[in-house]
PDB file of N, CA and C in Angstrom:
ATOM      1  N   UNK A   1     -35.453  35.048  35.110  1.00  0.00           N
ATOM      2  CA  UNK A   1     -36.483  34.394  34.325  1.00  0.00           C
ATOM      3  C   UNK A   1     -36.536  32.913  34.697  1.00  0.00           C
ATOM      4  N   UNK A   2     -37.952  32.086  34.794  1.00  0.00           N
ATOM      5  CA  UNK A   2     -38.164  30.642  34.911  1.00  0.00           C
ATOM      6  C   UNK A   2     -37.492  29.699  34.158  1.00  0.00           C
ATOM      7  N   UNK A   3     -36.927  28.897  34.003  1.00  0.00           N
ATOM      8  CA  UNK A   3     -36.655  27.786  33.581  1.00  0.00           C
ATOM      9  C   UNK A   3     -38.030  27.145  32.723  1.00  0.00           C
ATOM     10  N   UNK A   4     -38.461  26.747  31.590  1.00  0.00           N
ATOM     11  CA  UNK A   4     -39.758  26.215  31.194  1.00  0.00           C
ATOM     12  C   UNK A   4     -39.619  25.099  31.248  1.00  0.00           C
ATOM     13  N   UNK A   5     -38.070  24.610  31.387  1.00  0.00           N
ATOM     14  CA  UNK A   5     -38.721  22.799  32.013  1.00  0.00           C
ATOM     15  C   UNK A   5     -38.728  23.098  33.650  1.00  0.00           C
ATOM     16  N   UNK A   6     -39.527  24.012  34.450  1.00  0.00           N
ATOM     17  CA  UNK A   6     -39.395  23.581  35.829  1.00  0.00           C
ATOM     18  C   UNK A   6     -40.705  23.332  36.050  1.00  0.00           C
ATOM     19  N   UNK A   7     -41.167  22.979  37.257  1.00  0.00           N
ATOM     20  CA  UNK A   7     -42.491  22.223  37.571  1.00  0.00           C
ATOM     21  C   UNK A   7     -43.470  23.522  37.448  1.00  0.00           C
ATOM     22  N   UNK A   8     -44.688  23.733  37.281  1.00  0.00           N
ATOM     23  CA  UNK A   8     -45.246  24.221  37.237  1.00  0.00           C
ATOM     24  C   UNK A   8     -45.666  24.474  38.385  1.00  0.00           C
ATOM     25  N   UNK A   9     -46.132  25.959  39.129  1.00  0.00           N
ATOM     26  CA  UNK A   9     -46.535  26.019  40.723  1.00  0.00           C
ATOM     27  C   UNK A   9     -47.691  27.062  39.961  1.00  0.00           C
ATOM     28  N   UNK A  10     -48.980  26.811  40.761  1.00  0.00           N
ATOM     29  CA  UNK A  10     -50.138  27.386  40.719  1.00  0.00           C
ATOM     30  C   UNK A  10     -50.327  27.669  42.120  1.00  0.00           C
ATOM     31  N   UNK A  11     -50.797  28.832  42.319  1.00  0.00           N
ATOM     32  CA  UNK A  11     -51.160  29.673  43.496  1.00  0.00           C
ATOM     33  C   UNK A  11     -52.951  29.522  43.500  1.00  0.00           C
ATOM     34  N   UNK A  12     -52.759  28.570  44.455  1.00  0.00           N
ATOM     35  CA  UNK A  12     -54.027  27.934  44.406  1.00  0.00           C
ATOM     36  C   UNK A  12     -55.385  29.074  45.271  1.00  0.00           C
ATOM     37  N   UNK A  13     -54.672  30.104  46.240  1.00  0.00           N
ATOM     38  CA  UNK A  13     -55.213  30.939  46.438  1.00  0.00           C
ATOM     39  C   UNK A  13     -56.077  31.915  45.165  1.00  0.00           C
ATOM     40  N   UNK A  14     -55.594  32.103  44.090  1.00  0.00           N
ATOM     41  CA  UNK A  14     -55.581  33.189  43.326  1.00  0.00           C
ATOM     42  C   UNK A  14     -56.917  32.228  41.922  1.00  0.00           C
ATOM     43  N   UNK A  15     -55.917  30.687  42.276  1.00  0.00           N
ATOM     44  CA  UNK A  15     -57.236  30.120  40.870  1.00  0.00           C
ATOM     45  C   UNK A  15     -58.648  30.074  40.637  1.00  0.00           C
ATOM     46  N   UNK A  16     -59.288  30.033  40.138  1.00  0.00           N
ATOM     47  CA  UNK A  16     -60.554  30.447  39.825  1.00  0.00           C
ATOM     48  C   UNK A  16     -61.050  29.132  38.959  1.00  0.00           C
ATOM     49  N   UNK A  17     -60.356  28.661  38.800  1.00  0.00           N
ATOM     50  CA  UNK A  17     -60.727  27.208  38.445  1.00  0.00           C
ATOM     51  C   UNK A  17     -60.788  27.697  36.311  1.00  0.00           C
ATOM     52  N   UNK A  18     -60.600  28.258  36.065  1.00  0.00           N
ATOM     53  CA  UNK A  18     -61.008  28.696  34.437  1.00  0.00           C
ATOM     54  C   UNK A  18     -60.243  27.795  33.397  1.00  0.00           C
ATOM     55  N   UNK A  19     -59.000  27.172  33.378  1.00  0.00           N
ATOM     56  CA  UNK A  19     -58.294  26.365  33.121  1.00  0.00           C
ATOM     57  C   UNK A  19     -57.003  27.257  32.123  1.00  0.00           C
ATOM     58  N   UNK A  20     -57.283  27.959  31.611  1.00  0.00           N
ATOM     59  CA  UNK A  20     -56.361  28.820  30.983  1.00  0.00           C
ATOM     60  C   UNK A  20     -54.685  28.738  31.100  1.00  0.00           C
ATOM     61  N   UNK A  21     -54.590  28.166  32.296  1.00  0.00           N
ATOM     62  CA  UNK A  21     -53.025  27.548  32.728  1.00  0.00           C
ATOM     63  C   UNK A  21     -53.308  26.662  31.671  1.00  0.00           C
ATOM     64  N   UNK A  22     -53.740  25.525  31.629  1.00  0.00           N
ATOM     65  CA  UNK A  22     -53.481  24.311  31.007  1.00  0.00           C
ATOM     66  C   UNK A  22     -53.768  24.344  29.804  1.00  0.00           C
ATOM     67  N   UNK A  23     -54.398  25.566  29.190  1.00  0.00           N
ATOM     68  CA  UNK A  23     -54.936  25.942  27.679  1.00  0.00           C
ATOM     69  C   UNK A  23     -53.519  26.428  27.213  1.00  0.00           C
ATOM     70  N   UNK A  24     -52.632  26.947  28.070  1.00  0.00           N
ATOM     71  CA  UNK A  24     -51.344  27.674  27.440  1.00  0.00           C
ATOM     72  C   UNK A  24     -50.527  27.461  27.937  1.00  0.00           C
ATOM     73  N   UNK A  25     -50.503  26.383  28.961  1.00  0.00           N
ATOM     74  CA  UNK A  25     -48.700  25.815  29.268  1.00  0.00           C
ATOM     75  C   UNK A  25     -48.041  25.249  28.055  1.00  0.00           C
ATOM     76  N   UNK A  26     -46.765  25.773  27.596  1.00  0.00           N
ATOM     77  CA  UNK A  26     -46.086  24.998  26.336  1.00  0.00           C
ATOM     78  C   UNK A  26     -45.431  23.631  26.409  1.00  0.00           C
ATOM     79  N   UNK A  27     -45.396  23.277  27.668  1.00  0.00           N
ATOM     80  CA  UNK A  27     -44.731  21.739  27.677  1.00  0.00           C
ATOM     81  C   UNK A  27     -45.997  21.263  27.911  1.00  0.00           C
ATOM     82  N   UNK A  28     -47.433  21.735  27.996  1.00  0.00           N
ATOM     83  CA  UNK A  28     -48.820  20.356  28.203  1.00  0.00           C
ATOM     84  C   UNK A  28     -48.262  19.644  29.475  1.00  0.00           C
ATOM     85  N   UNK A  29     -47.914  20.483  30.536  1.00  0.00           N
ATOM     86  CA  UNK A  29     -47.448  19.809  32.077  1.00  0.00           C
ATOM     87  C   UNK A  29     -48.738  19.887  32.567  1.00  0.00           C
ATOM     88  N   UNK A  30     -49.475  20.445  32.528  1.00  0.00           N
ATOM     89  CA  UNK A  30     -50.883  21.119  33.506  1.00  0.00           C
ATOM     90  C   UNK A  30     -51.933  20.289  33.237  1.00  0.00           C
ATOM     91  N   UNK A  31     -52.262  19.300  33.979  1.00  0.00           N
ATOM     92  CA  UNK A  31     -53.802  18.826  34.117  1.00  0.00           C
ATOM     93  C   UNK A  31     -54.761  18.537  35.252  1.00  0.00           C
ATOM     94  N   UNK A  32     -55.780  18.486  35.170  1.00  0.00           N
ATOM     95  CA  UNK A  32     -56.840  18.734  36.720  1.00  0.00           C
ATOM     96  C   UNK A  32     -57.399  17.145  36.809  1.00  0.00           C
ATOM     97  N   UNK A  33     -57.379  16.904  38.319  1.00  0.00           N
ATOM     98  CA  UNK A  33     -58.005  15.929  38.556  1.00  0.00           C
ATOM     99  C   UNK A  33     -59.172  15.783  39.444  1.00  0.00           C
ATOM    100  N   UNK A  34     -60.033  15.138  39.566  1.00  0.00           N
ATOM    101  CA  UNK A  34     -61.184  14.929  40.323  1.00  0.00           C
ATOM    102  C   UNK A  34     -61.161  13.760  40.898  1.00  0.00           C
ATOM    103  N   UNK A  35     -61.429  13.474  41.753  1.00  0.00           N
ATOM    104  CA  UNK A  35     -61.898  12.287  42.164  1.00  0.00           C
ATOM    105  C   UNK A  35     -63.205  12.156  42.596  1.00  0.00           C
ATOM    106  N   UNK A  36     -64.133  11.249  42.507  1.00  0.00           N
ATOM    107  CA  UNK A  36     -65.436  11.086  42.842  1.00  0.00           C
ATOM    108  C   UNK A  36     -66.011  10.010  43.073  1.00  0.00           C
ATOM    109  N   UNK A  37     -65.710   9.578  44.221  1.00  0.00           N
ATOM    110  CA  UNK A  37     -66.014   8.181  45.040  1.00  0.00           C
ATOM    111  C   UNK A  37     -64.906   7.043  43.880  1.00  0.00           C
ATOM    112  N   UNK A  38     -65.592   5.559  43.260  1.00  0.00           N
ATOM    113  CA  UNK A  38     -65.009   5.107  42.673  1.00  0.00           C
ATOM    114  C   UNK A  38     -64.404   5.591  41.158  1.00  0.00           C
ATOM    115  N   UNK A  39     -65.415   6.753  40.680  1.00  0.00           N
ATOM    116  CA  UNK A  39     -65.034   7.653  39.290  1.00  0.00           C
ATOM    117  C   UNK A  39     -64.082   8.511  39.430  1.00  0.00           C
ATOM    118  N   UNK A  40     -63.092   8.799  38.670  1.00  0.00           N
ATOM    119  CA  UNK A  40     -62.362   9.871  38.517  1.00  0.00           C
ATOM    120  C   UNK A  40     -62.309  10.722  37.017  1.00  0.00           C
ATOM    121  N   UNK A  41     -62.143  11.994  37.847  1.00  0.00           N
ATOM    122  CA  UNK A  41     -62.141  12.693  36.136  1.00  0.00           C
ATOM    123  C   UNK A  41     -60.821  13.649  36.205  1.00  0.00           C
ATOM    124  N   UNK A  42     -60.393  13.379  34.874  1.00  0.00           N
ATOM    125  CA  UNK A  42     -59.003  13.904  34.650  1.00  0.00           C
ATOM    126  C   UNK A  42     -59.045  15.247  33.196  1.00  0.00           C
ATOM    127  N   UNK A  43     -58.658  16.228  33.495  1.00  0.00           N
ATOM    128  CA  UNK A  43     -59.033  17.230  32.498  1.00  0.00           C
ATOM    129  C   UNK A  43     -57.333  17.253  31.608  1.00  0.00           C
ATOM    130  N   UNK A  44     -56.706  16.756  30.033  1.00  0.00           N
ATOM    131  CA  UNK A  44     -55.974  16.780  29.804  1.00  0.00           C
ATOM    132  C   UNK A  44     -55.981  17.509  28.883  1.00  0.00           C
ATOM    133  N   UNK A  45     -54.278  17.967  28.623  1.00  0.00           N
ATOM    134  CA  UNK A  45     -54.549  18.699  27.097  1.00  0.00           C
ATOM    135  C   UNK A  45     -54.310  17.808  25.793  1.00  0.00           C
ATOM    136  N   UNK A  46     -54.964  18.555  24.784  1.00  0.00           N
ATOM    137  CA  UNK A  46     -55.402  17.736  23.704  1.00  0.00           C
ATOM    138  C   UNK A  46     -54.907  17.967  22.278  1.00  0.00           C
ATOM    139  N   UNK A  47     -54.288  17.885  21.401  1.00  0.00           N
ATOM    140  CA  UNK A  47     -53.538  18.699  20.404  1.00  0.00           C
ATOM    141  C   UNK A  47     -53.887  18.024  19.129  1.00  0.00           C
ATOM    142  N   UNK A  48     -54.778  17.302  18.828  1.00  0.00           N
ATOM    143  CA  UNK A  48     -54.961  16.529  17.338  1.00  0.00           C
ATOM    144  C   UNK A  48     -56.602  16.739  17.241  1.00  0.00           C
ATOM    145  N   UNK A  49     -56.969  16.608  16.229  1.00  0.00           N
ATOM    146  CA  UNK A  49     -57.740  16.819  15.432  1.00  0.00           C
ATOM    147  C   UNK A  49     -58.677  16.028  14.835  1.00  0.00           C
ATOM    148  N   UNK A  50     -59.857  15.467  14.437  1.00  0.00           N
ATOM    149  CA  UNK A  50     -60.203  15.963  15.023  1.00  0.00           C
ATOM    150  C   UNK A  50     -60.698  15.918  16.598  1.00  0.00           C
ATOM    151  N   UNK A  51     -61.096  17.079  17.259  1.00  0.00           N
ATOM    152  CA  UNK A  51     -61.291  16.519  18.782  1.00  0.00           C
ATOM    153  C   UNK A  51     -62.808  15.579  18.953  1.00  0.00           C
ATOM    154  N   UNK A  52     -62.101  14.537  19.527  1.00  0.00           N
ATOM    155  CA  UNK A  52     -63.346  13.754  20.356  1.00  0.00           C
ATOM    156  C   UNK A  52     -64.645  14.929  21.183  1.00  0.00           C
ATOM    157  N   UNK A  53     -65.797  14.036  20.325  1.00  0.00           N
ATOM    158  CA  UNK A  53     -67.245  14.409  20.909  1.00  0.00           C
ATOM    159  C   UNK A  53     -67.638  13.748  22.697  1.00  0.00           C
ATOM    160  N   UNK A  54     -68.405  14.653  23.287  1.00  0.00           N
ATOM    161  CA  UNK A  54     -68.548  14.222  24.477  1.00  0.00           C
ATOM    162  C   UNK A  54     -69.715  13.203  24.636  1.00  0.00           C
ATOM    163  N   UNK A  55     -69.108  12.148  25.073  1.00  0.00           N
ATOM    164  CA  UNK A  55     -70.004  10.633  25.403  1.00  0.00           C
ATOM    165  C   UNK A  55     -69.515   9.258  24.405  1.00  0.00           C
ATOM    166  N   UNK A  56     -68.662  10.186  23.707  1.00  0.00           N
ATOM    167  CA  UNK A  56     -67.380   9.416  22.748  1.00  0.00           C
ATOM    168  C   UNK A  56     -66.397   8.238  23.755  1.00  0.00           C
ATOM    169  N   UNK A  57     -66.202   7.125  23.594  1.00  0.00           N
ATOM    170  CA  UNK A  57     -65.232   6.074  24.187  1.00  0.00           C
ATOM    171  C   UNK A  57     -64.234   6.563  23.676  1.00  0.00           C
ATOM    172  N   UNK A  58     -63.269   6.143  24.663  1.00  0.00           N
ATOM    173  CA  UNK A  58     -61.459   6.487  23.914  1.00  0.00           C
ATOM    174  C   UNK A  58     -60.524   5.659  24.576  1.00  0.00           C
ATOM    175  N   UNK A  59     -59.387   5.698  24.303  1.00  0.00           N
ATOM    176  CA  UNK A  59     -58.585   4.600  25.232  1.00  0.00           C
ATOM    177  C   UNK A  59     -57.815   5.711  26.426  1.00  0.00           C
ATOM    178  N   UNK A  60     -57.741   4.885  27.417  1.00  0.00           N
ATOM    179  CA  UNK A  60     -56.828   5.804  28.456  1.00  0.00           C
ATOM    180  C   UNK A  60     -55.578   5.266  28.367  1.00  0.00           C
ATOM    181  N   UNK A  61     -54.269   6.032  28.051  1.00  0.00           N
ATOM    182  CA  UNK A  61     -52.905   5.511  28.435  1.00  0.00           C
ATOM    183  C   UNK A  61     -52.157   5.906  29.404  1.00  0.00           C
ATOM    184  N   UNK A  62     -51.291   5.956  29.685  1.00  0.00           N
ATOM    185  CA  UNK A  62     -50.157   5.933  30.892  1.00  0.00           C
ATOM    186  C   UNK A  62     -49.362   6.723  30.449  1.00  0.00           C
ATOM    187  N   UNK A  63     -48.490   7.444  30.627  1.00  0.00           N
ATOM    188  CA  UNK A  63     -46.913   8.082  30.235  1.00  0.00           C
ATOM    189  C   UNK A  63     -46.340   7.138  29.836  1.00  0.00           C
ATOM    190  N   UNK A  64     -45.825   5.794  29.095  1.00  0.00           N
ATOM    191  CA  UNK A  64     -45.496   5.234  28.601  1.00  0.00           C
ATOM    192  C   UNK A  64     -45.915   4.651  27.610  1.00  0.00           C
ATOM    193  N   UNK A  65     -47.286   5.197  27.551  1.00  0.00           N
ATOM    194  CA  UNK A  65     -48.614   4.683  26.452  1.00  0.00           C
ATOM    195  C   UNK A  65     -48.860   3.309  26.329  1.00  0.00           C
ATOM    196  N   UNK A  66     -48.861   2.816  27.671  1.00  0.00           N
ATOM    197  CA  UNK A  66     -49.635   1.815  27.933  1.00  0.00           C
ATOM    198  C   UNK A  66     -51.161   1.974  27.817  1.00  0.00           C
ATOM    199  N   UNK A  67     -52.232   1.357  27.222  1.00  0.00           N
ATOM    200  CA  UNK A  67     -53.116   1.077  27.557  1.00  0.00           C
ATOM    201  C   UNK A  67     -53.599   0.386  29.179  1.00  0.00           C
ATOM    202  N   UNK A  68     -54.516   1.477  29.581  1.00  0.00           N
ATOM    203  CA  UNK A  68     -54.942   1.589  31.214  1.00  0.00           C
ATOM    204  C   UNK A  68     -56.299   0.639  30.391  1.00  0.00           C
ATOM    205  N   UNK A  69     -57.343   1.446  29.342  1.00  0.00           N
ATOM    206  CA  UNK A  69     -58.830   0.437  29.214  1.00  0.00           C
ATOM    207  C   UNK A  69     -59.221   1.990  28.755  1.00  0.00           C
ATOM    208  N   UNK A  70     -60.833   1.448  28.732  1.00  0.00           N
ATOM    209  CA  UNK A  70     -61.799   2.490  27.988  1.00  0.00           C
ATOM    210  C   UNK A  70     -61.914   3.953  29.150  1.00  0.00           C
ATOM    211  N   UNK A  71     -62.166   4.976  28.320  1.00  0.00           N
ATOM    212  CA  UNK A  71     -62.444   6.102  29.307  1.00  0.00           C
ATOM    213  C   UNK A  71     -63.603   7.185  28.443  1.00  0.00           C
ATOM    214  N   UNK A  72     -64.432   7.603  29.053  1.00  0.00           N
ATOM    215  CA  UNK A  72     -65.450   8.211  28.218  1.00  0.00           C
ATOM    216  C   UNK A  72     -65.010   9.672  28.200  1.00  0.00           C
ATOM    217  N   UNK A  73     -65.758  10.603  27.514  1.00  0.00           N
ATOM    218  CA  UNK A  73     -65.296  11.764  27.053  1.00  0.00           C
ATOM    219  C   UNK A  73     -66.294  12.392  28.449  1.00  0.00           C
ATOM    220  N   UNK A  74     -66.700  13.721  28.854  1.00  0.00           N
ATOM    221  CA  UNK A  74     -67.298  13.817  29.584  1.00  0.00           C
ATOM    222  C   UNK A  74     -67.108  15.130  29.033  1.00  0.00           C
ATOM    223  N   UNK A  75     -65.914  16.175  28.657  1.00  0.00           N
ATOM    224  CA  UNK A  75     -66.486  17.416  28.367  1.00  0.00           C
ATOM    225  C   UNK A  75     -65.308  17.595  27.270  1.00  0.00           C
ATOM    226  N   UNK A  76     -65.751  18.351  26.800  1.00  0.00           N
ATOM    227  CA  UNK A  76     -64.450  19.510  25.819  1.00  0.00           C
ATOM    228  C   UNK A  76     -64.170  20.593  25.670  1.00  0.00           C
ATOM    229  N   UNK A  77     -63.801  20.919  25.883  1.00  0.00           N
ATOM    230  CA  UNK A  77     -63.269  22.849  25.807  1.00  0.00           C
ATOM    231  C   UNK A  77     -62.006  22.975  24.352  1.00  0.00           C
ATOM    232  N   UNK A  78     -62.467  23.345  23.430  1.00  0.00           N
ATOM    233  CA  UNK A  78     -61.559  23.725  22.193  1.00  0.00           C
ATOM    234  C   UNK A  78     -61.265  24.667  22.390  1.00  0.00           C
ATOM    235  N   UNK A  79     -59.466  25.508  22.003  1.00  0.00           N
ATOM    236  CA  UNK A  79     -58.698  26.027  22.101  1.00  0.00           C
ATOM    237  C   UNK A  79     -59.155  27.593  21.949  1.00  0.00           C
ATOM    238  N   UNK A  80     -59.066  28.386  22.754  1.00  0.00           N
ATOM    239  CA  UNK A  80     -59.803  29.722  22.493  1.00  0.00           C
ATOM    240  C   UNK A  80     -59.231  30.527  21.287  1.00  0.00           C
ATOM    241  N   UNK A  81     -57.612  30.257  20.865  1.00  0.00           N
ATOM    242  CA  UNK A  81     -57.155  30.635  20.082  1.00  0.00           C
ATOM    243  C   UNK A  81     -56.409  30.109  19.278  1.00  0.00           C
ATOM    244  N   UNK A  82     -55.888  30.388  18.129  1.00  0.00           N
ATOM    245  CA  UNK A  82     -54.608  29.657  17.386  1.00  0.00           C
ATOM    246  C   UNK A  82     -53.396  29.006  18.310  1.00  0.00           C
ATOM    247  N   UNK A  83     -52.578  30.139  19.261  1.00  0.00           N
ATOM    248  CA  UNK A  83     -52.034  29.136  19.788  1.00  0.00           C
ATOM    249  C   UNK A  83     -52.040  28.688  21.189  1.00  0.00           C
ATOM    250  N   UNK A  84     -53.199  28.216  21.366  1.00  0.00           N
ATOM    251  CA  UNK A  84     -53.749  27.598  22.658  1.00  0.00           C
ATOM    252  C   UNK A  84     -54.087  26.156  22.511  1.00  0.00           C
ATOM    253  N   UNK A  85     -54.112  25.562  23.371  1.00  0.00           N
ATOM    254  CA  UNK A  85     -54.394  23.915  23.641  1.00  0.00           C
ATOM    255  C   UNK A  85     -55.846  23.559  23.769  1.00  0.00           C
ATOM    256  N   UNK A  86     -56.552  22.640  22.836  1.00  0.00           N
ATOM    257  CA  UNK A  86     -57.946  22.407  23.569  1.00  0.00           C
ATOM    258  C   UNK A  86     -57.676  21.431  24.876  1.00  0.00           C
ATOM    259  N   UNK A  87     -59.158  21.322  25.689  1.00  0.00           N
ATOM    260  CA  UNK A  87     -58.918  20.399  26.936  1.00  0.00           C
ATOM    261  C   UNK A  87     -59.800  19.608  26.862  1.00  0.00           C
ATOM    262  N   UNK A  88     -59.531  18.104  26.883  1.00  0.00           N
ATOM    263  CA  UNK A  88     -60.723  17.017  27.147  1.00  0.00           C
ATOM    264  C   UNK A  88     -60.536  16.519  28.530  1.00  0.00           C
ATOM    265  N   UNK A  89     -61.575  16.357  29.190  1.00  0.00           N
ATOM    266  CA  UNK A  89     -62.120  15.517  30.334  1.00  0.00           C
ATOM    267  C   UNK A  89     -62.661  14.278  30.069  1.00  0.00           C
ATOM    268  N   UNK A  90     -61.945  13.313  30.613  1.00  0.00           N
ATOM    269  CA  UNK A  90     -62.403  11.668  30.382  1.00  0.00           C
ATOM    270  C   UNK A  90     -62.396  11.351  31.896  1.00  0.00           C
ATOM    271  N   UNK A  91     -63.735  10.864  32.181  1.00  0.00           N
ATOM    272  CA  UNK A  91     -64.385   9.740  33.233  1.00  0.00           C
ATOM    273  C   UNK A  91     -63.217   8.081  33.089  1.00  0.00           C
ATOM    274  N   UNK A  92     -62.673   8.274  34.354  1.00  0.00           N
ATOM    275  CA  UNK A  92     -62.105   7.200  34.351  1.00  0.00           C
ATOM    276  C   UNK A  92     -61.941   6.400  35.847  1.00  0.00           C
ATOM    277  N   UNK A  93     -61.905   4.712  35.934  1.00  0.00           N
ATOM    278  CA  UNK A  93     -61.907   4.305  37.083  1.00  0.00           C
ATOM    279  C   UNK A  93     -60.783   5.338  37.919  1.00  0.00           C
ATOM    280  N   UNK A  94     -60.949   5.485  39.507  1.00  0.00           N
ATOM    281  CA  UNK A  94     -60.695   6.525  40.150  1.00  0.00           C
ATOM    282  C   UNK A  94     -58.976   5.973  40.537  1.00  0.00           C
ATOM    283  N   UNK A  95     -58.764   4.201  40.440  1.00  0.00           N
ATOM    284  CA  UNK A  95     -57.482   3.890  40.600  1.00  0.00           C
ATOM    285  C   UNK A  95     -56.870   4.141  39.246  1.00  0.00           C
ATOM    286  N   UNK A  96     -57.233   4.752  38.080  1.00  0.00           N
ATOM    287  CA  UNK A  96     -56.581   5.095  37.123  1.00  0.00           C
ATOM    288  C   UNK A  96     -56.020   6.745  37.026  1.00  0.00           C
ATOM    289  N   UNK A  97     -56.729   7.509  37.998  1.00  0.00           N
ATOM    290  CA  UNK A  97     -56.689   8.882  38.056  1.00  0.00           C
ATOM    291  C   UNK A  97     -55.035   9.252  37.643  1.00  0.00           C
ATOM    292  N   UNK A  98     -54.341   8.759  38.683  1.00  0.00           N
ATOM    293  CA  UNK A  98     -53.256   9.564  38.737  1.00  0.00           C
ATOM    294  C   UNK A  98     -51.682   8.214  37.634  1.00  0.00           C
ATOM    295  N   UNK A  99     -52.810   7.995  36.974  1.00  0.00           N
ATOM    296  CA  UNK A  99     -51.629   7.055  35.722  1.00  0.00           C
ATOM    297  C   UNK A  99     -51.974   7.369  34.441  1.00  0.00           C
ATOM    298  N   UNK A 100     -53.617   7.907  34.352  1.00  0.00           N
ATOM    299  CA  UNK A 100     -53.816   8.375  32.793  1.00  0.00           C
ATOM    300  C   UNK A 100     -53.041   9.345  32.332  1.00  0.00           C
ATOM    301  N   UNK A 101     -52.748   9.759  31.200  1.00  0.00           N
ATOM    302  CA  UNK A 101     -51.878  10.911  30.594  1.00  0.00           C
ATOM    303  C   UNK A 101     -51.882  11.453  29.420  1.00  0.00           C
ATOM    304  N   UNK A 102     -52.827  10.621  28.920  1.00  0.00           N
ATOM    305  CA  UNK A 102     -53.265  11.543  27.326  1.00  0.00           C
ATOM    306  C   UNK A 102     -54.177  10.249  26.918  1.00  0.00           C
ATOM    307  N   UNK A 103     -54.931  10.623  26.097  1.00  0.00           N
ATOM    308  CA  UNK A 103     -56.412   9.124  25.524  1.00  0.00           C
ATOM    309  C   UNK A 103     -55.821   9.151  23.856  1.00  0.00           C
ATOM    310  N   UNK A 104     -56.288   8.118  23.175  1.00  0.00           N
ATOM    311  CA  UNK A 104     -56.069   7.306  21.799  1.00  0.00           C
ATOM    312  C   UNK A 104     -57.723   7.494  21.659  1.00  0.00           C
ATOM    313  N   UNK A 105     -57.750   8.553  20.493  1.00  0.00           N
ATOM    314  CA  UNK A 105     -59.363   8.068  19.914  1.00  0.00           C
ATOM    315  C   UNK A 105     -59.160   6.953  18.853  1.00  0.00           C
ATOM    316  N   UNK A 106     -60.001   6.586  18.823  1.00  0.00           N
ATOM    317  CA  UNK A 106     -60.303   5.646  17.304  1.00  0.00           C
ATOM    318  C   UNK A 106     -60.280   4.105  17.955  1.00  0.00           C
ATOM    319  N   UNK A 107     -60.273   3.441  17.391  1.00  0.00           N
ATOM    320  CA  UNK A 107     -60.264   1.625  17.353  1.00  0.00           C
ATOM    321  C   UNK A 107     -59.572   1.134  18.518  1.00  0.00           C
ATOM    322  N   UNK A 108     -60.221   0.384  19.533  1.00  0.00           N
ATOM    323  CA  UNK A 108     -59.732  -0.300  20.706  1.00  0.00           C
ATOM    324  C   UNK A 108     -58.876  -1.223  20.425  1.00  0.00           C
TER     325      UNK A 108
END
């Protein structure tokens, strides 16, 4: 049997892009990134309530919860089930891609 703190490996042959990994990983290791010229979009998981509307501002932080600056909402996918993860996508500068790690709704 896996270890559940080990890295997560996706068989990128087999994905289909649906996100369902990242709707039900239990450590919230799994998130998608985009890049798109100077924009980047980062798909994270989301666990509070209520969830941010899309075109909503939010703050982007770091794994240390630094404040990175503003990041817009761009999509949402709520949790298909009780115990599943919803997923938000926030538009963020593209040198922030790979430092964002979870967003702060409410008051800048």
């Amino acid at each position: 049997m896996e270890n559940v703190n080990d890295i997560p490996k996706i068989d990128f042959d087999k994905c289909t892009g649906c996100m369902a990994c990242a709707m039900t990983c239990p450590g919230l290791a799994i998130f998608l990134l985009k890049s798109a010229g100077d924009l980047g979009y980062i798909t994270l998981p989301y666990e509070f309530l209520p969830l941010p509307n899309v075109g909503q501002q939010v703050t982007a932080l770091d794994r240390e919860g630094t404040v990175l600056g503003r990041a817009k909402v761009t999509h949402v996918l709520p949790a298909k089930r009780n115990d599943g993860t919803a997923l938000v996508t926030v538009e963020v500068p593209d040198e922030w891609l790979l430092q964002t790690r979870t967003i702060r709704v409410g008051e800048f």
